[in-house]
Protein backbone atom coordinates (compact mmCIF):
# COMPACT_ATOMS: atom_id res chain seq x y z
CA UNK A 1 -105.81 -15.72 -26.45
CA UNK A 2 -104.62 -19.43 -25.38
CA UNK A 3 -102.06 -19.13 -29.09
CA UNK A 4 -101.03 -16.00 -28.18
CA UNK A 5 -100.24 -17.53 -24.25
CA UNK A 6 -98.40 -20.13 -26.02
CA UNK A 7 -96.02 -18.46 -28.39
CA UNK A 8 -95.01 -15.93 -25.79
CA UNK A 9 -94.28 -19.25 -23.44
CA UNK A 10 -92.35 -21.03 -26.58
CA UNK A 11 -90.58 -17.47 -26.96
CA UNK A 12 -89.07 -17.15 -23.84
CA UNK A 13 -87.11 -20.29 -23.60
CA UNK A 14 -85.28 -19.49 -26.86
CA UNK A 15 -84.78 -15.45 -26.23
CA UNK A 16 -82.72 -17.49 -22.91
CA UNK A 17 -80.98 -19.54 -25.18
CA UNK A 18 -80.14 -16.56 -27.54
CA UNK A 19 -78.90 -14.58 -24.32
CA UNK A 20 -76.97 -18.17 -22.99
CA UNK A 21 -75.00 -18.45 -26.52
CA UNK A 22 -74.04 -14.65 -27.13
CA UNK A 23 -72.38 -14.33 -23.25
CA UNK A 24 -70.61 -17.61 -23.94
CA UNK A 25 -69.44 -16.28 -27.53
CA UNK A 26 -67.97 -13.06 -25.82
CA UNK A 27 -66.57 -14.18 -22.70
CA UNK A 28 -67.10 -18.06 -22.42
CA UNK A 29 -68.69 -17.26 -18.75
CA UNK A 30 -64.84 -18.31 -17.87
CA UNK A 31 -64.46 -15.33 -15.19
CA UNK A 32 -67.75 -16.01 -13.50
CA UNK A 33 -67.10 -19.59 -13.88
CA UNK A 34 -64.03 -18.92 -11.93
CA UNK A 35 -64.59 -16.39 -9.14
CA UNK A 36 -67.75 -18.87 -8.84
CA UNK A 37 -65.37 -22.04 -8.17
CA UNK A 38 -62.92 -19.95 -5.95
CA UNK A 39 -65.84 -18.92 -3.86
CA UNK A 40 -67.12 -22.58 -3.64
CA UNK A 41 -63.38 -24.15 -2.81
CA UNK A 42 -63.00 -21.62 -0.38
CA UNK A 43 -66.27 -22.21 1.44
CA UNK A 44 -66.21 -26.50 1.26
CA UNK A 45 -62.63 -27.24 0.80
CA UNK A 46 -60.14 -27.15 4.11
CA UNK A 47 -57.01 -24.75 3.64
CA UNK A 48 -57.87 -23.76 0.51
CA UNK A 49 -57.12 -19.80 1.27
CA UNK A 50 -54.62 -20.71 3.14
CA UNK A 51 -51.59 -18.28 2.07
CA UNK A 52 -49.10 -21.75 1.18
CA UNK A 53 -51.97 -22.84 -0.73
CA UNK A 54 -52.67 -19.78 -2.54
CA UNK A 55 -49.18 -19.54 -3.51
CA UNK A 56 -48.67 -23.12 -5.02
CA UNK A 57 -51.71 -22.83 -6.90
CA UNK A 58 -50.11 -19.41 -8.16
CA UNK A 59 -46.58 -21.06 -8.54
CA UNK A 60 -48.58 -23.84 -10.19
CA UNK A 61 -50.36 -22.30 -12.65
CA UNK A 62 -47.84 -20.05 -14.29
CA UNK A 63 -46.10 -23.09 -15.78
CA UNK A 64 -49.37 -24.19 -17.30
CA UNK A 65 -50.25 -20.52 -18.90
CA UNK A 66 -47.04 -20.11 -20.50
CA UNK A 67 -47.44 -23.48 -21.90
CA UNK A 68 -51.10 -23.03 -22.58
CA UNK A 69 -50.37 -19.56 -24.15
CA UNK A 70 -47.93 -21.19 -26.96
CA UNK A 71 -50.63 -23.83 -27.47
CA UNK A 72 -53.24 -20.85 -28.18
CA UNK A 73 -50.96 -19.36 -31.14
CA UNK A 74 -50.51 -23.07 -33.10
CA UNK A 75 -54.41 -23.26 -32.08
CA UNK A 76 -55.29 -20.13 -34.02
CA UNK A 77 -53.47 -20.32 -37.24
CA UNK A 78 -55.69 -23.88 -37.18
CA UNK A 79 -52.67 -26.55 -36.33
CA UNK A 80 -52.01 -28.57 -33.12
CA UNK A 81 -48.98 -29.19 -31.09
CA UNK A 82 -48.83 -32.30 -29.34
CA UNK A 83 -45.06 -32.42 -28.52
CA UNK A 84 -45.50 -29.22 -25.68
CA UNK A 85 -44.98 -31.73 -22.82
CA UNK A 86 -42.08 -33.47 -24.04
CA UNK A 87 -39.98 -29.90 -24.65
CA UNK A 88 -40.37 -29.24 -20.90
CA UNK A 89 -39.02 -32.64 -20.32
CA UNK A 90 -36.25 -32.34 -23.00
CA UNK A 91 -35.98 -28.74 -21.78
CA UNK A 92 -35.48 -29.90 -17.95
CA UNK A 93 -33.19 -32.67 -18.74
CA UNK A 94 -30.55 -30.80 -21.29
CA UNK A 95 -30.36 -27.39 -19.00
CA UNK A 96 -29.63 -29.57 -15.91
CA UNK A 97 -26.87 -31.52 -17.98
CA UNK A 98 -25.24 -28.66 -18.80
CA UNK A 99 -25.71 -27.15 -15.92
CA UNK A 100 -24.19 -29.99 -13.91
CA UNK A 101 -21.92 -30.80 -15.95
CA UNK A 102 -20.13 -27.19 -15.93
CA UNK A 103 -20.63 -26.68 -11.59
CA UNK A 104 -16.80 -27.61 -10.98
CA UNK A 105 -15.16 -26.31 -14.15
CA UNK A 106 -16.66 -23.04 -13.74
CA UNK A 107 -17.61 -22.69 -10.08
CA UNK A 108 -16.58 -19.43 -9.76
CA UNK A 109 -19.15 -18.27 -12.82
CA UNK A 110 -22.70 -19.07 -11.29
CA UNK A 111 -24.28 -17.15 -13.67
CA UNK A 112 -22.50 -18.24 -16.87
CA UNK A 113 -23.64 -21.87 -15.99
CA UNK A 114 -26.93 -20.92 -15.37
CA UNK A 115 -26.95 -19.13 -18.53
CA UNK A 116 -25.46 -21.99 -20.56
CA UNK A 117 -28.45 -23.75 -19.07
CA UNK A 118 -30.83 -21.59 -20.05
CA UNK A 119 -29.58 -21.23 -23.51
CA UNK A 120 -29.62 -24.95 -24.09
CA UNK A 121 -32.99 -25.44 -23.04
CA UNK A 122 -34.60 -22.86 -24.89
CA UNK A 123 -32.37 -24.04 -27.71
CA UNK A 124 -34.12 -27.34 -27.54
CA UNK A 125 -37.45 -25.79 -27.40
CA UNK A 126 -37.06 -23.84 -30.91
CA UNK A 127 -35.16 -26.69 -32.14
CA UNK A 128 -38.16 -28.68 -31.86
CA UNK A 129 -40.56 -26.10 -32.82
CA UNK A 130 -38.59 -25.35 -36.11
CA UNK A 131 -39.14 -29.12 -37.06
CA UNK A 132 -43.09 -29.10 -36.71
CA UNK A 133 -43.38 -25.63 -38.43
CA UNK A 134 -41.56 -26.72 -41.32
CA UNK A 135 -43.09 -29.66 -41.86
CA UNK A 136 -46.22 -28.18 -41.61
CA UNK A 137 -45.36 -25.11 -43.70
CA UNK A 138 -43.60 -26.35 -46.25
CA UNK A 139 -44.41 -30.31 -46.47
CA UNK A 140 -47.84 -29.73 -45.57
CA UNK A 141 -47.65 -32.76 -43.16
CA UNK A 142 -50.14 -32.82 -40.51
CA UNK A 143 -49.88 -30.85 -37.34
CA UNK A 144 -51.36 -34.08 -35.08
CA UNK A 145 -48.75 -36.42 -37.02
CA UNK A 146 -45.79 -34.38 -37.03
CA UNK A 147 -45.94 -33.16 -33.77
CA UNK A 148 -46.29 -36.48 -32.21
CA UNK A 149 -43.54 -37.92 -33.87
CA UNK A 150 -41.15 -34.64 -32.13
CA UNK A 151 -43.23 -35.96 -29.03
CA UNK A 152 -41.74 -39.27 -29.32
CA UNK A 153 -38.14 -38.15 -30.39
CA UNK A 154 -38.00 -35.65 -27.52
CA UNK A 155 -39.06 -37.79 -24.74
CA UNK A 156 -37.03 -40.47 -26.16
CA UNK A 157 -33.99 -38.83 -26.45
CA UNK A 158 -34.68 -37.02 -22.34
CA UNK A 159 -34.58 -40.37 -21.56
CA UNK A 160 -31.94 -41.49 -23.23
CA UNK A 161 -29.84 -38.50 -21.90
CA UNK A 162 -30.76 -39.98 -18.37
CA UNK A 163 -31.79 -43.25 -17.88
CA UNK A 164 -34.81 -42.20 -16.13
CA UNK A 165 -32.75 -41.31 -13.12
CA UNK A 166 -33.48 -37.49 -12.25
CA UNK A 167 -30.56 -34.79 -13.08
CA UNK A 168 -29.04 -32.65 -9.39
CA UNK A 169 -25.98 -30.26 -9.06
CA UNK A 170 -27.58 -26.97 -10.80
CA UNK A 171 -26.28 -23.72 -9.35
CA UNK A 172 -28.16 -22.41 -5.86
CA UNK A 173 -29.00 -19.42 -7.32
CA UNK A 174 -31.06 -20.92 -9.87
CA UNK A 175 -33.24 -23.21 -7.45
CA UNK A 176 -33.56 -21.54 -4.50
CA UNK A 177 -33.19 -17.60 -5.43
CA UNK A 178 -35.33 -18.03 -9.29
CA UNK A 179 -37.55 -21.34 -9.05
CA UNK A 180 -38.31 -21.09 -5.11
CA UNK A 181 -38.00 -17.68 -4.70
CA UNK A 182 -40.35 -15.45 -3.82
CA UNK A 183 -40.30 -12.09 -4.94
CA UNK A 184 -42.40 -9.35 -3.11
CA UNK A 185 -43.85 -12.36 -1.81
CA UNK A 186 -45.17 -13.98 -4.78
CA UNK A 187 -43.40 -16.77 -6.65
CA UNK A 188 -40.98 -16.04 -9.50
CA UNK A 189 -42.80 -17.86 -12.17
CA UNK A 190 -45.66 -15.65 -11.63
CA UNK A 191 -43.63 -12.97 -12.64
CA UNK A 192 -42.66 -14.76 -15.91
CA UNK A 193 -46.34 -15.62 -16.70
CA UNK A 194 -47.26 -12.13 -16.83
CA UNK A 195 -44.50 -11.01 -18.82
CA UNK A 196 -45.41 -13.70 -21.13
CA UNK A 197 -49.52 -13.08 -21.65
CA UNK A 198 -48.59 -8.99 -21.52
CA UNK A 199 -45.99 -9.55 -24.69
CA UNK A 200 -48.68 -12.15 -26.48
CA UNK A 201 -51.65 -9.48 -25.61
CA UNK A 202 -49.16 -6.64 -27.26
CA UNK A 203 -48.47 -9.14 -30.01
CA UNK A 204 -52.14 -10.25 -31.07
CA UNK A 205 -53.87 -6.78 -30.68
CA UNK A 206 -51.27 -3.91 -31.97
CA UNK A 207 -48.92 -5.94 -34.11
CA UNK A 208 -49.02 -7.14 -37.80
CA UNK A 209 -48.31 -10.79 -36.94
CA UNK A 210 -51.26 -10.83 -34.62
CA UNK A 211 -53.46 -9.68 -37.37
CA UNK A 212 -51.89 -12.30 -39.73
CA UNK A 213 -52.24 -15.25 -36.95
CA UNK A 214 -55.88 -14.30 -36.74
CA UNK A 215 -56.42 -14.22 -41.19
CA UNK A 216 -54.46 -17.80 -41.20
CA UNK A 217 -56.44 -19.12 -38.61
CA UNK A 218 -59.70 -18.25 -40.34
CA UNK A 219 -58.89 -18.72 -43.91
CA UNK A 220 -55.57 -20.05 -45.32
CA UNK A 221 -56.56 -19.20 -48.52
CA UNK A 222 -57.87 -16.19 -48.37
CA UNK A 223 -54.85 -15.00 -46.27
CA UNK A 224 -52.33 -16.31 -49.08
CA UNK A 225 -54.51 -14.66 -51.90
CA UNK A 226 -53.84 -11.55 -49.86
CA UNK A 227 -50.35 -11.11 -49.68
CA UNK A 228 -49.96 -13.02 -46.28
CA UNK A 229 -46.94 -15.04 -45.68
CA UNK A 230 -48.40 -17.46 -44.38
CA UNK A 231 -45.11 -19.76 -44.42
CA UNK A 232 -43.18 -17.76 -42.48
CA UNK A 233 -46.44 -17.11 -39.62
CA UNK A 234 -47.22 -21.18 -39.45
CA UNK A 235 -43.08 -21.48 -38.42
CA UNK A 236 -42.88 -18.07 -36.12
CA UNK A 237 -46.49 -19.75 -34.24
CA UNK A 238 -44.97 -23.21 -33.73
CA UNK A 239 -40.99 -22.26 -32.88
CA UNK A 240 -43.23 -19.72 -30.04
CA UNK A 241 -44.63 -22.42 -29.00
CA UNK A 242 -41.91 -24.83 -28.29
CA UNK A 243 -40.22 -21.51 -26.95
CA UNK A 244 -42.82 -21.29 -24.35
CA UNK A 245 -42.65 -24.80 -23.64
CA UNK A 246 -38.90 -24.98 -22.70
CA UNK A 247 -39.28 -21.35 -20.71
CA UNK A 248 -42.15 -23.25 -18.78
CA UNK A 249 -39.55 -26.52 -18.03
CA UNK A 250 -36.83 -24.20 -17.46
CA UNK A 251 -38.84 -22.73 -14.51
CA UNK A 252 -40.33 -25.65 -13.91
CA UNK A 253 -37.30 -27.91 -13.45
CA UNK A 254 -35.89 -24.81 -11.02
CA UNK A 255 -38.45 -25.20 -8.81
CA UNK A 256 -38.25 -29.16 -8.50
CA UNK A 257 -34.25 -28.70 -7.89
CA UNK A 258 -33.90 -31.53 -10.75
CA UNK A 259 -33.95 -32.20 -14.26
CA UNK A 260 -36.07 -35.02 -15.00
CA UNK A 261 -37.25 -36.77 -17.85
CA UNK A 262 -40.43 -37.81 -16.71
CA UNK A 263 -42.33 -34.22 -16.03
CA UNK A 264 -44.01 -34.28 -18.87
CA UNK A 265 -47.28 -36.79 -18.10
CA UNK A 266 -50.44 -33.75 -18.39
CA UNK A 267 -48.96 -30.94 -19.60
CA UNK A 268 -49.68 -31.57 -23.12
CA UNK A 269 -53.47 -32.23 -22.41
CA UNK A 270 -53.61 -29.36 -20.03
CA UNK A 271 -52.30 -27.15 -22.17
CA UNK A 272 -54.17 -27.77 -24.60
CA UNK A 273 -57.59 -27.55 -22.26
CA UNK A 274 -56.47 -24.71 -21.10
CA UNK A 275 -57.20 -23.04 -24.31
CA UNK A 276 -60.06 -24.70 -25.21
CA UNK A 277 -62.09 -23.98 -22.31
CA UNK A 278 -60.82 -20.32 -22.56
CA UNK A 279 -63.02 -20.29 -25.83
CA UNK A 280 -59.51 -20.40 -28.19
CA UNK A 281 -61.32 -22.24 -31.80
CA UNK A 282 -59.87 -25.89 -32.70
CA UNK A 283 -60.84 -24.35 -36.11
CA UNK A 284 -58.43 -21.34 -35.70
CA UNK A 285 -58.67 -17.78 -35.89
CA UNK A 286 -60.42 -16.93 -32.47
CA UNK A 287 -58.26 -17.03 -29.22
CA UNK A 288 -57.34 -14.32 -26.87
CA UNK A 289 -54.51 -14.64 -24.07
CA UNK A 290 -56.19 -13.20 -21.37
CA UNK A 291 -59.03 -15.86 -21.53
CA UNK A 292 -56.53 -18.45 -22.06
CA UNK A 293 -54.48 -16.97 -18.60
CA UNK A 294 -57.62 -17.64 -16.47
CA UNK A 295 -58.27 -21.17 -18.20
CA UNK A 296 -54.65 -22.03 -16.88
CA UNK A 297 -55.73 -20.98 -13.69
CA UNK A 298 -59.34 -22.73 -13.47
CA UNK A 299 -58.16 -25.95 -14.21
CA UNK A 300 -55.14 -25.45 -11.38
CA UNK A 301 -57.38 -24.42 -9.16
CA UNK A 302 -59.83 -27.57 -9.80
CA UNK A 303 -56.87 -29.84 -9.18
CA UNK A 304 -56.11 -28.13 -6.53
CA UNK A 305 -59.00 -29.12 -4.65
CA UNK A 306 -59.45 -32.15 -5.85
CA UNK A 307 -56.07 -32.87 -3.97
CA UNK A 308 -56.93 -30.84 -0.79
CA UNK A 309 -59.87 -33.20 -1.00
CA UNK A 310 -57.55 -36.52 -1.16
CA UNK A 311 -59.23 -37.39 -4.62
CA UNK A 312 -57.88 -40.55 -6.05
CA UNK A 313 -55.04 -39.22 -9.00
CA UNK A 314 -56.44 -41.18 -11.43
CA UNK A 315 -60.15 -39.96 -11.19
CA UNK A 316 -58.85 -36.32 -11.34
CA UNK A 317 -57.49 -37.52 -14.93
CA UNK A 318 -60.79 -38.89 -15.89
CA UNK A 319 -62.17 -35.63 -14.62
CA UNK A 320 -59.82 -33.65 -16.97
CA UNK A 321 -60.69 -35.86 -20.12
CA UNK A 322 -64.31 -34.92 -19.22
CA UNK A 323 -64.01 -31.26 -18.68
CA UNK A 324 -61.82 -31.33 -22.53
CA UNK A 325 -64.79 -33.52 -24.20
CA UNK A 326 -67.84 -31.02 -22.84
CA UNK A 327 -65.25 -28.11 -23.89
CA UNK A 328 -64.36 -29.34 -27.84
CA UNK A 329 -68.55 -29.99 -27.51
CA UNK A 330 -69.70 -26.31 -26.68
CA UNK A 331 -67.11 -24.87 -29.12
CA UNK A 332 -68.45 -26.95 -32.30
CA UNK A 333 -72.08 -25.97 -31.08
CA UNK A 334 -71.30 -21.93 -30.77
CA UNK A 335 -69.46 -22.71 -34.24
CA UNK A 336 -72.71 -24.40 -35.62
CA UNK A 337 -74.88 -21.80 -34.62
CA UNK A 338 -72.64 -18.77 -35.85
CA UNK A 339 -72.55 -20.58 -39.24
CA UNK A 340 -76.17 -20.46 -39.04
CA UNK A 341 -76.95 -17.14 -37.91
């Protein structure tokens, strides 16, 4: 009777542990984790449902999910992209140029110079993206290497563009009616975050490339055996990426009212905890947008606090290293124990 107490106590603690590691697997206990924190913030922290609050945190985090979102597809066909943060700043710095630069000759055109702008950024952003997918396609160079060295060239060359010394003189329009505006009183960039994560949700449940993004990510191999071209995917993922990247300055640098070369300082390791906490695989092949939307938003959400709470700047960035370290730790355990199981 006492050996039969003692199994059924020994039993119990791993049935929990069997129950703890298949609700992380399917949801990453990300939404409870979040309505959880919201619920906290709003009981302990001062103004934090305050309706300006509420909207900078939304304003806030729709730069980080379309950045995040880009860093999910380069996650799941099993590369990296460290160069995210200096396309924004690239991004920020060439579409203010331009736009700048063409406010007297063509002040009667406020939305050709805006659109000029726009296409120069963005033109930046694939630019770069183009240069770490073919190198990682074609000269199978590593994803870390190569898109640190784009890092380097891209902030280098926003700063060169600049001197450091922020970029005014874009069109009205584009700061005050798109990057401040409100419409139906939420910010614009909202807006542009959910058109983003809807067309990535389309694109990795109904289309071919999301079922291609998904076989690269889990075996290269196997995928190339099959037919796959995997070539062409590894590019499309990483010139997406830097896309998203220089939509996210673009936005970004209308809300500020200045192109500036020096935007760049978390967004590549936000980004890139973003997805990991959303449960996206460093190993590739298991990511899904949604998950990767509210990431975005739990980590804005955190720092938002933290600076309602007058937390020193520098122990929020400790705080963020932590929160990526116990996040790259519970993904290699869940990918232990599926191996095992």
């Amino acid at each position: 009777m006492m050996t039969n107490s003692t199994d059924h106590g020994g039993a119990a603690p791993n049935v929990a542990l069997d129950k703890f590691y298949r609700l992380y697997g399917a949801i990453g206990f990300l939404p409870i984790m979040l309505l959880g924190l919201i619920v906290l913030f709003a009981i302990f922290v001062p103004h934090f449902l305050i309706l300006p609050n509420v909207l900078n945190v939304l304003r806030s985090s729709s730069y980080l999910v379309i950045l995040a979102v880009g860093q999910m597809l380069v996650l799941m066909v099993g590369g990296f992209d460290l160069s995210v943060g200096a396309v924004v700043a690239l991004t920020s710095v060439s579409s203010a140029l331009v736009m700048a630069g063409l406010k007297e000759q063509m002040a009667d055109h406020p939305a050709l110079i805006i659109l000029a702008g726009v296409v120069t950024g963005l033109g930046c952003g694939f630019l770069v993206g183009l240069v770490n997918g073919l190198c990682v396609a074609f000269l199978s160079v590593s994803p870390f290497m190569v898109s640190l060295g784009t890092a380097s060239i891209a902030t280098g060359s926003a700063l060169l563009l600049t001197n450091g010394i922020p970029v005014y003189g874009m069109p009205v329009g584009y700061v005050d009616g798109f990057g401040r505006g409100l419409w139906l009183k939420l910010p614009s960039a909202v807006y542009l975050a959910i058109a983003i994560v809807a067309v990535v949700f389309v694109l990795q449940n109904f289309t071919r490339m999301g079922r291609y993004i998904v076989a690269i990510g889990g075996n290269l191999q196997a995928a190339i055996v099959s037919g796959v071209p995997t070539r062409f995917y590894l590019v499309a993922t990483y010139v997406l990426c830097s896309v998203f990247a220089s939509i996210s300055g673009l936005a970004l640098t209308a809300q500020i009212g200045s192109g500036q070369a020096a935007i760049n300082s978390q967004l590549t390791l936000e980004s890139i905890a973003a997805a990991v906490i959303a449960g996206v695989s460093l190993k590739g092949g298991v990511g899904k947008v949604e998950m990767v939307a509210l990431g975005a938003l739990f980590l804005l959400i955190l720092t938002n606090a933290m600076d309602l709470l007058t937390i020193d700047p520098r122990i929020q960035t400790i705080f963020l290293g932590v929160i990526v370290v116990l996040a790259v730790a519970l993904d290699e355990l869940s990918t232990r124990r599926t191996k095992r199981v």
